[in-house]
C-alpha atoms as a PDB file:
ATOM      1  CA  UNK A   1      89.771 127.182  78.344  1.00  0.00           C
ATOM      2  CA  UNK A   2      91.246 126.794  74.429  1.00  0.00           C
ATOM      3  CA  UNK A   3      88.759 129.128  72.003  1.00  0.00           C
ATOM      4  CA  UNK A   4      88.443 126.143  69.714  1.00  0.00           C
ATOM      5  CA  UNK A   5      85.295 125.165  69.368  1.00  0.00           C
ATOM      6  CA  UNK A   6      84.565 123.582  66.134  1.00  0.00           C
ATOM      7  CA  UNK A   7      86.843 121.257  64.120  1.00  0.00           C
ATOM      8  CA  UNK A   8      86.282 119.551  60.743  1.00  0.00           C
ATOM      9  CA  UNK A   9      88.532 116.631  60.116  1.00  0.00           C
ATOM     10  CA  UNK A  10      88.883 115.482  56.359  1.00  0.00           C
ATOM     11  CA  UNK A  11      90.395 112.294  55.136  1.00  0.00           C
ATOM     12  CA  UNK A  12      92.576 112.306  52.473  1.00  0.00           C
ATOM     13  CA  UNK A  13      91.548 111.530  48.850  1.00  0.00           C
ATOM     14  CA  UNK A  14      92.300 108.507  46.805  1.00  0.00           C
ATOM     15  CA  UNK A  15      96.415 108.052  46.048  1.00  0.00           C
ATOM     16  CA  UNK A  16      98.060 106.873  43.406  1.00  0.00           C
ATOM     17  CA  UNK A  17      99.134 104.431  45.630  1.00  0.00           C
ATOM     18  CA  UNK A  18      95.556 103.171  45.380  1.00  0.00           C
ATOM     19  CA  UNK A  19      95.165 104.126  49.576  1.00  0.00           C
ATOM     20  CA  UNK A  20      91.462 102.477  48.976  1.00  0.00           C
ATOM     21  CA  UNK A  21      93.048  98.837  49.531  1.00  0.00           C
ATOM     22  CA  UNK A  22      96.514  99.282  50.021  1.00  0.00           C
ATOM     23  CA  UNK A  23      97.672 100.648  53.906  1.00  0.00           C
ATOM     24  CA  UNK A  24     100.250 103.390  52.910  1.00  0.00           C
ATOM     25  CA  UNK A  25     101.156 104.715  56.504  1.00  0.00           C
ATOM     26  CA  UNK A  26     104.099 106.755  56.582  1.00  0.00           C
ATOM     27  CA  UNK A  27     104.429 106.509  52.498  1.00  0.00           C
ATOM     28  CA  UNK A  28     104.412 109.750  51.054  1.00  0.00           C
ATOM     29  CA  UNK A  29     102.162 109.233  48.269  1.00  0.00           C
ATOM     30  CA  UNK A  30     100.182 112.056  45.677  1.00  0.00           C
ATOM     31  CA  UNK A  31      97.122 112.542  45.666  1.00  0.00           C
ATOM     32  CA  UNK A  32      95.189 110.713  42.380  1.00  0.00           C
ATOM     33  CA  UNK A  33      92.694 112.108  39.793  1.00  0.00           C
ATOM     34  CA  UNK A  34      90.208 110.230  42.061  1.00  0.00           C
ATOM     35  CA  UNK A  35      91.043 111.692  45.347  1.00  0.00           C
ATOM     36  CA  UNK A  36      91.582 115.585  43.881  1.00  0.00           C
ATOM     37  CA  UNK A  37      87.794 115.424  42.740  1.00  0.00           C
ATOM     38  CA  UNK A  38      86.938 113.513  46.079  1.00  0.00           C
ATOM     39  CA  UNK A  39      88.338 116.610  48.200  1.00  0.00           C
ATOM     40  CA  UNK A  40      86.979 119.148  45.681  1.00  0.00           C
ATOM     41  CA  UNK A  41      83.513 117.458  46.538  1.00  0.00           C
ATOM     42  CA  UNK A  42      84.329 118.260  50.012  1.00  0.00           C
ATOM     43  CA  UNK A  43      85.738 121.487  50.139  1.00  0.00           C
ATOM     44  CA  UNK A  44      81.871 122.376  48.430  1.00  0.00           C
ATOM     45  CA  UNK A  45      80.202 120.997  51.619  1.00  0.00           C
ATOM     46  CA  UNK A  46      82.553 123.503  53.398  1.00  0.00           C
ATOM     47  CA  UNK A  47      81.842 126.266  50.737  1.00  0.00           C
ATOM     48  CA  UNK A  48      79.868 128.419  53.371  1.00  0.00           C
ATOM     49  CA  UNK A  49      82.254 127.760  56.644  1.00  0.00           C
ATOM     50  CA  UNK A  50      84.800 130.029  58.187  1.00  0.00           C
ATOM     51  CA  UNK A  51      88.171 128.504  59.402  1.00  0.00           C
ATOM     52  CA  UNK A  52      90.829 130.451  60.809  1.00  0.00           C
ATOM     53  CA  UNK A  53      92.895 127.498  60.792  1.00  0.00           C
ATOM     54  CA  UNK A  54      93.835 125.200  58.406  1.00  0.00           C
ATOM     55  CA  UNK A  55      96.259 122.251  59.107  1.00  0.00           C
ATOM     56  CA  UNK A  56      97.498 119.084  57.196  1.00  0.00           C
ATOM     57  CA  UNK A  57     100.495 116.678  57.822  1.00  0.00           C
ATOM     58  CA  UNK A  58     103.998 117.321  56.052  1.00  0.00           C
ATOM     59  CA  UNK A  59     102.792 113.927  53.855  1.00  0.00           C
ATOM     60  CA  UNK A  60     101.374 114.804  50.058  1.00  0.00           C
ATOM     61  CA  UNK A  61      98.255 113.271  50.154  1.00  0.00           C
ATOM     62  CA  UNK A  62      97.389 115.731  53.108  1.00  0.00           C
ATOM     63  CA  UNK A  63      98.935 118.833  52.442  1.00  0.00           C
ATOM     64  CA  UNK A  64      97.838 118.628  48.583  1.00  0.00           C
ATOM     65  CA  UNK A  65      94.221 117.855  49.850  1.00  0.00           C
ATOM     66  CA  UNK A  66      94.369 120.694  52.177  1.00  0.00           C
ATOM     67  CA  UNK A  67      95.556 123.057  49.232  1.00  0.00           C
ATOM     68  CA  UNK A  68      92.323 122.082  47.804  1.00  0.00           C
ATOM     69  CA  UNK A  69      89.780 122.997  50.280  1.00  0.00           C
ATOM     70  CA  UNK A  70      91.545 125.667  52.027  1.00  0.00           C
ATOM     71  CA  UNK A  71      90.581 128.360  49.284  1.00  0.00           C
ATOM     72  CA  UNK A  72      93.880 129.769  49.228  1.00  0.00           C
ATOM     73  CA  UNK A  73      93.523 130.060  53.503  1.00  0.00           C
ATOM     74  CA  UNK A  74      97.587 129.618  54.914  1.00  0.00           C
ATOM     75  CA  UNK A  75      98.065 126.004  55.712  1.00  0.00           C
ATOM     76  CA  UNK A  76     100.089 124.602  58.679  1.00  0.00           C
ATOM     77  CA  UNK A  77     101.909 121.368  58.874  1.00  0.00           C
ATOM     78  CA  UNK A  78     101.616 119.736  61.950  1.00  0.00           C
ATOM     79  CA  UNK A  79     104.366 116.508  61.991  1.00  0.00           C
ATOM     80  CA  UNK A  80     102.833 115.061  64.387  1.00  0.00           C
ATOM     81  CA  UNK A  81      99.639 114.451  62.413  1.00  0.00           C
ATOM     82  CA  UNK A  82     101.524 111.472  60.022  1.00  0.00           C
ATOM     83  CA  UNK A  83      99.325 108.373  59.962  1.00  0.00           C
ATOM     84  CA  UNK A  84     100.863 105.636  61.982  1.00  0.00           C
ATOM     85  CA  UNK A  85     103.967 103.584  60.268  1.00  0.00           C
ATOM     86  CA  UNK A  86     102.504  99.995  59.443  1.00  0.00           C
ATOM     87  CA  UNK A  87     106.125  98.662  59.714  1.00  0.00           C
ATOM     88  CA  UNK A  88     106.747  95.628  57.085  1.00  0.00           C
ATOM     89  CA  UNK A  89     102.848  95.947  56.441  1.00  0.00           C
ATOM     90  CA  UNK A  90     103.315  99.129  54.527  1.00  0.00           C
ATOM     91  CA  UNK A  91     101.932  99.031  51.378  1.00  0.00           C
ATOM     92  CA  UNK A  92     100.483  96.084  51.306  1.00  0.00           C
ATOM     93  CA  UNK A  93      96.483  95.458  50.807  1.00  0.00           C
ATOM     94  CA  UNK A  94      94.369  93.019  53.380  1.00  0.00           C
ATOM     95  CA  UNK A  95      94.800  89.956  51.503  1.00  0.00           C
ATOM     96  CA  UNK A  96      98.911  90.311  50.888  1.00  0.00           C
ATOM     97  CA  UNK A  97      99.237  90.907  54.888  1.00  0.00           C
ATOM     98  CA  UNK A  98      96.587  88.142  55.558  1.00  0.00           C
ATOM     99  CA  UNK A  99      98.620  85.843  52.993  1.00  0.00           C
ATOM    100  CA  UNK A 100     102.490  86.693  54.606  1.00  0.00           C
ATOM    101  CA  UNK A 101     101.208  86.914  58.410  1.00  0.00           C
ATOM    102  CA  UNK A 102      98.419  84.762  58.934  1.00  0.00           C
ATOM    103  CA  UNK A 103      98.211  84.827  62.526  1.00  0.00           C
ATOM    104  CA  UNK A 104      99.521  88.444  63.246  1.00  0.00           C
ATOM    105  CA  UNK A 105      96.064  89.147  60.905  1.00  0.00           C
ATOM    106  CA  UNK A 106      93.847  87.038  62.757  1.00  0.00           C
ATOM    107  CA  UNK A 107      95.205  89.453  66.010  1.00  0.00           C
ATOM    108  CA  UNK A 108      94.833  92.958  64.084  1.00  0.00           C
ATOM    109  CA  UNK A 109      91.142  91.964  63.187  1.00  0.00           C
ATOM    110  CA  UNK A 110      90.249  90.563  66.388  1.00  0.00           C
ATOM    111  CA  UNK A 111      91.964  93.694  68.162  1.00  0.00           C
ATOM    112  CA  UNK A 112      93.551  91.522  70.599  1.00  0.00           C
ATOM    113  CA  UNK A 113      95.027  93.272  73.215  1.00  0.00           C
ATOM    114  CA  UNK A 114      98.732  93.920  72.944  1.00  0.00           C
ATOM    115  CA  UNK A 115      98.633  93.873  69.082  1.00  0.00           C
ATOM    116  CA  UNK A 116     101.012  96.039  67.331  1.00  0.00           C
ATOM    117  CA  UNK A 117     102.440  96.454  63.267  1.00  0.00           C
ATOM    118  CA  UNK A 118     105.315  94.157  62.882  1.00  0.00           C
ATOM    119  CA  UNK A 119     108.207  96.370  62.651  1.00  0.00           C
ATOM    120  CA  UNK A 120     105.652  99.559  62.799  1.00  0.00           C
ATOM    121  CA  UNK A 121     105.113 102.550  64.919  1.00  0.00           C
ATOM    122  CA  UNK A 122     103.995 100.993  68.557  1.00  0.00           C
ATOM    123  CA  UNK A 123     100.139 102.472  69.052  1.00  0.00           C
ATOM    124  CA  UNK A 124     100.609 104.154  72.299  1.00  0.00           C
ATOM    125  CA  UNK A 125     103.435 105.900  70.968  1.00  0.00           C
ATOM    126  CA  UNK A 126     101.127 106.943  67.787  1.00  0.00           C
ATOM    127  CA  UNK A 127      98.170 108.187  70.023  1.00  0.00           C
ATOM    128  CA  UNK A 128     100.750 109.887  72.613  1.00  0.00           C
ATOM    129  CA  UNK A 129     102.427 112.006  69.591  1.00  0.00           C
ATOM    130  CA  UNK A 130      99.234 112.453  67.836  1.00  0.00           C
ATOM    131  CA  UNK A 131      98.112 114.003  71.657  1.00  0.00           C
ATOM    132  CA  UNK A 132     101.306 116.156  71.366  1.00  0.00           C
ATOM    133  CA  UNK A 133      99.956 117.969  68.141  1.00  0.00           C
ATOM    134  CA  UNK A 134      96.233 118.090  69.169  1.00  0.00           C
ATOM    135  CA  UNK A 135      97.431 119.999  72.425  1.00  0.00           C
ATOM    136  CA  UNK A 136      99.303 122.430  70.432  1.00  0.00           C
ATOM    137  CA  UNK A 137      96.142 122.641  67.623  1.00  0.00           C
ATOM    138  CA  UNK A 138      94.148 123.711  71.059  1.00  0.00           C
ATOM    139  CA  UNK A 139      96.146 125.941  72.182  1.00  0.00           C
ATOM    140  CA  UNK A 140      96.598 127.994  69.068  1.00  0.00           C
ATOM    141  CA  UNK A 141      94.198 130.867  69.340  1.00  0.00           C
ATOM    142  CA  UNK A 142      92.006 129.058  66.390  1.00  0.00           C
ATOM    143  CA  UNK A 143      88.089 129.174  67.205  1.00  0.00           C
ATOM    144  CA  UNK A 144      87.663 126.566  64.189  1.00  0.00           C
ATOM    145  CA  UNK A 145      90.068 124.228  62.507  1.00  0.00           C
ATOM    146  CA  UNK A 146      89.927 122.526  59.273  1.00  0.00           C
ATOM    147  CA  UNK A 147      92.378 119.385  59.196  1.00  0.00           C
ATOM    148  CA  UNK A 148      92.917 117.279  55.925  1.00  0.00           C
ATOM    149  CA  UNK A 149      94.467 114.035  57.419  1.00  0.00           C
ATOM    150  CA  UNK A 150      94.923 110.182  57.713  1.00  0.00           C
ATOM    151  CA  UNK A 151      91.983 107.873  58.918  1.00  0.00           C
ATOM    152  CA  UNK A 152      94.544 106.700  61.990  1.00  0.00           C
ATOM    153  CA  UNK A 153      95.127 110.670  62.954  1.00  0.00           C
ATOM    154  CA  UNK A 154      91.803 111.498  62.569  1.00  0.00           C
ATOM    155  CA  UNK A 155      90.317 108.435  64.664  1.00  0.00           C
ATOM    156  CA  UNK A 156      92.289 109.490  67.587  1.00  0.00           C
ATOM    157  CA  UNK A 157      91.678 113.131  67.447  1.00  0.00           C
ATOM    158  CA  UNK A 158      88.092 112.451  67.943  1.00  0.00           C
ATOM    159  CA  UNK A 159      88.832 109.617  70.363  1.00  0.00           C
ATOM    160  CA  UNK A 160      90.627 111.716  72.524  1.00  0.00           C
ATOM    161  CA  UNK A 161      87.941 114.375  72.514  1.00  0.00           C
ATOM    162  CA  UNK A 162      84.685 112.470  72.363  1.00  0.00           C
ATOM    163  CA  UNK A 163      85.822 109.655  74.471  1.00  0.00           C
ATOM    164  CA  UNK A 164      85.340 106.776  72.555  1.00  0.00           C
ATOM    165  CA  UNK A 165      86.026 105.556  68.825  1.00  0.00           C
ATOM    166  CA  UNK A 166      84.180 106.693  65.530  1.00  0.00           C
ATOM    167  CA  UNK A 167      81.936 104.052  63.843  1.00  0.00           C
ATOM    168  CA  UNK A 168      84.226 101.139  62.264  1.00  0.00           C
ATOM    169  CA  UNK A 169      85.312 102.358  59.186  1.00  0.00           C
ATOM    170  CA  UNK A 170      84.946 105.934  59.965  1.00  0.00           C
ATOM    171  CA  UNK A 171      86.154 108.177  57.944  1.00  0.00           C
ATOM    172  CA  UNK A 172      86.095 107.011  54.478  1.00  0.00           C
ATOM    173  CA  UNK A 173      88.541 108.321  52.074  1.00  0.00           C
ATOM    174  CA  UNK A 174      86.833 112.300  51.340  1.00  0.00           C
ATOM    175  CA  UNK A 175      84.961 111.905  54.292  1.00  0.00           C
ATOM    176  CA  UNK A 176      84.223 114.583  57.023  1.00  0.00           C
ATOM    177  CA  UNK A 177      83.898 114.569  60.750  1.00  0.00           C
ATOM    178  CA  UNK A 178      82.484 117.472  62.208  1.00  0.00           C
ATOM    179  CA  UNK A 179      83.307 118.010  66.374  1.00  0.00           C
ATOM    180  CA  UNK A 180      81.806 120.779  68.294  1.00  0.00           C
ATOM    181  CA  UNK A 181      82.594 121.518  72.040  1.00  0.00           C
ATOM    182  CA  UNK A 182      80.058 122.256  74.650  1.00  0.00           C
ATOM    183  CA  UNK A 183      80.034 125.327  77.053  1.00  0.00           C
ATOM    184  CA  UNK A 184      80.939 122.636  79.555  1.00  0.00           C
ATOM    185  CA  UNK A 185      84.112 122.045  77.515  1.00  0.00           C
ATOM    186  CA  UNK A 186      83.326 118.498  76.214  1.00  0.00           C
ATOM    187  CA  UNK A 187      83.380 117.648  72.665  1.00  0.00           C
ATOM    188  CA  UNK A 188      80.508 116.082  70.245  1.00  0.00           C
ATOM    189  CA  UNK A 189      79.782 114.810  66.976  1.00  0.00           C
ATOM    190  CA  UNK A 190      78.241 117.306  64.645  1.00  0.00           C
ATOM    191  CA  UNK A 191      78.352 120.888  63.901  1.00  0.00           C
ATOM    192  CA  UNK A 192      76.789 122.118  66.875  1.00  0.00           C
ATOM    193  CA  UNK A 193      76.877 120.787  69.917  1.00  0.00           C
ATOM    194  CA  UNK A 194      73.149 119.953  70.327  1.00  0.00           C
ATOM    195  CA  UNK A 195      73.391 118.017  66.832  1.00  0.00           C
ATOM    196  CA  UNK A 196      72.529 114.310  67.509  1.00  0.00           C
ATOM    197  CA  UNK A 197      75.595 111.863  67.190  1.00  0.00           C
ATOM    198  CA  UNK A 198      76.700 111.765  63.318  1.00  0.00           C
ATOM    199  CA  UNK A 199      75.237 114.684  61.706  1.00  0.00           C
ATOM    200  CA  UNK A 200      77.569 116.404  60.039  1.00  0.00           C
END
């Protein structure tokens, strides 16, 4: 059985490509003014946690958050861990893909089955490489990771190990998820693996 037992997943900060509104998949955008002080916010709710592994994607906005919380800690890249490409959507904020794809919108917010980004990364292909880099992040020798990464990433890192989807919207840009696995070897919400569902 993989000694990991604890992983904290951080979103990225705020971009310059404004990442609040805009989807910037595979974009390699900086981190903004905004999202530095969002992930020095964070890496203060860490201040007391041990990590003897720290990994981020080879994109800025998670290898510059990383910097930030990692307290000088190595960092990995793991390639795998790039948000989903969002194909001719990239870039673009709710309203502009809503306005220049009416119907493909309608199907992305009703999650109808079969939906994919026009001229994007097909999902299964996203979760299956994402899969690729979460084996190798369990079979590291780590105890407890910290990863700085996309919303996408981190939504199906904790999918595949809870076995089922965060709360819509989950994480916010700065937010944290906290996993813990069980002596049984299944995963959970929260620091510990007794926490109720959510605390952090």
């Amino acid at each position: 059985m993989p000694k990991l037992n604890r992983i904290v997943m951080i979103r990225h900060g705020e971009t310059v490509g404004n990442s609040s509104v805009r989807y910037h998949g595979s974009s390699d955008l900086a981190l903004s003014d905004t999202g530095r002080a969002q992930l020095r916010r964070a890496a203060q709710r860490l201040r007391t946690e041990f990590f003897d592994a720290v990994v981020a994607s080879p994109l800025r906005r998670s290898w510059q958050g990383a910097a930030i919380v990692a307290g000088g800690a190595p960092i990995r890249l793991e390639d795998d861990f790039r948000e989903i490409h969002f194909g001719r959507w990239e870039g673009m904020t709710a309203e502009e893909i809503r306005a220049s794809d009416p119907a493909l919108y309608q199907d992305w917010q009703a999650k109808a089955e079969g939906f994919e980004f026009p001229g994007g990364e097909p999902r299964g292909e996203f979760r299956a490489r994402v899969g690729r880099g979460l084996d190798r992040l369990l079979e590291g020798g780590a105890t407890a990771a910290l990863l700085v990464l996309h919303k996408g990433t981190i939504r199906a890192i904790a999918e595949k190990l809870l076995g089922r989807p965060l709360d819509e919207g989950q994480p916010e840009l700065g937010g944290l998820v906290s996993l813990s696995r069980a002596s049984d070897g299944s995963w959970h919400e929260g620091r510990r693996s007794s926490d109720p569902v959510g605390l952090e």
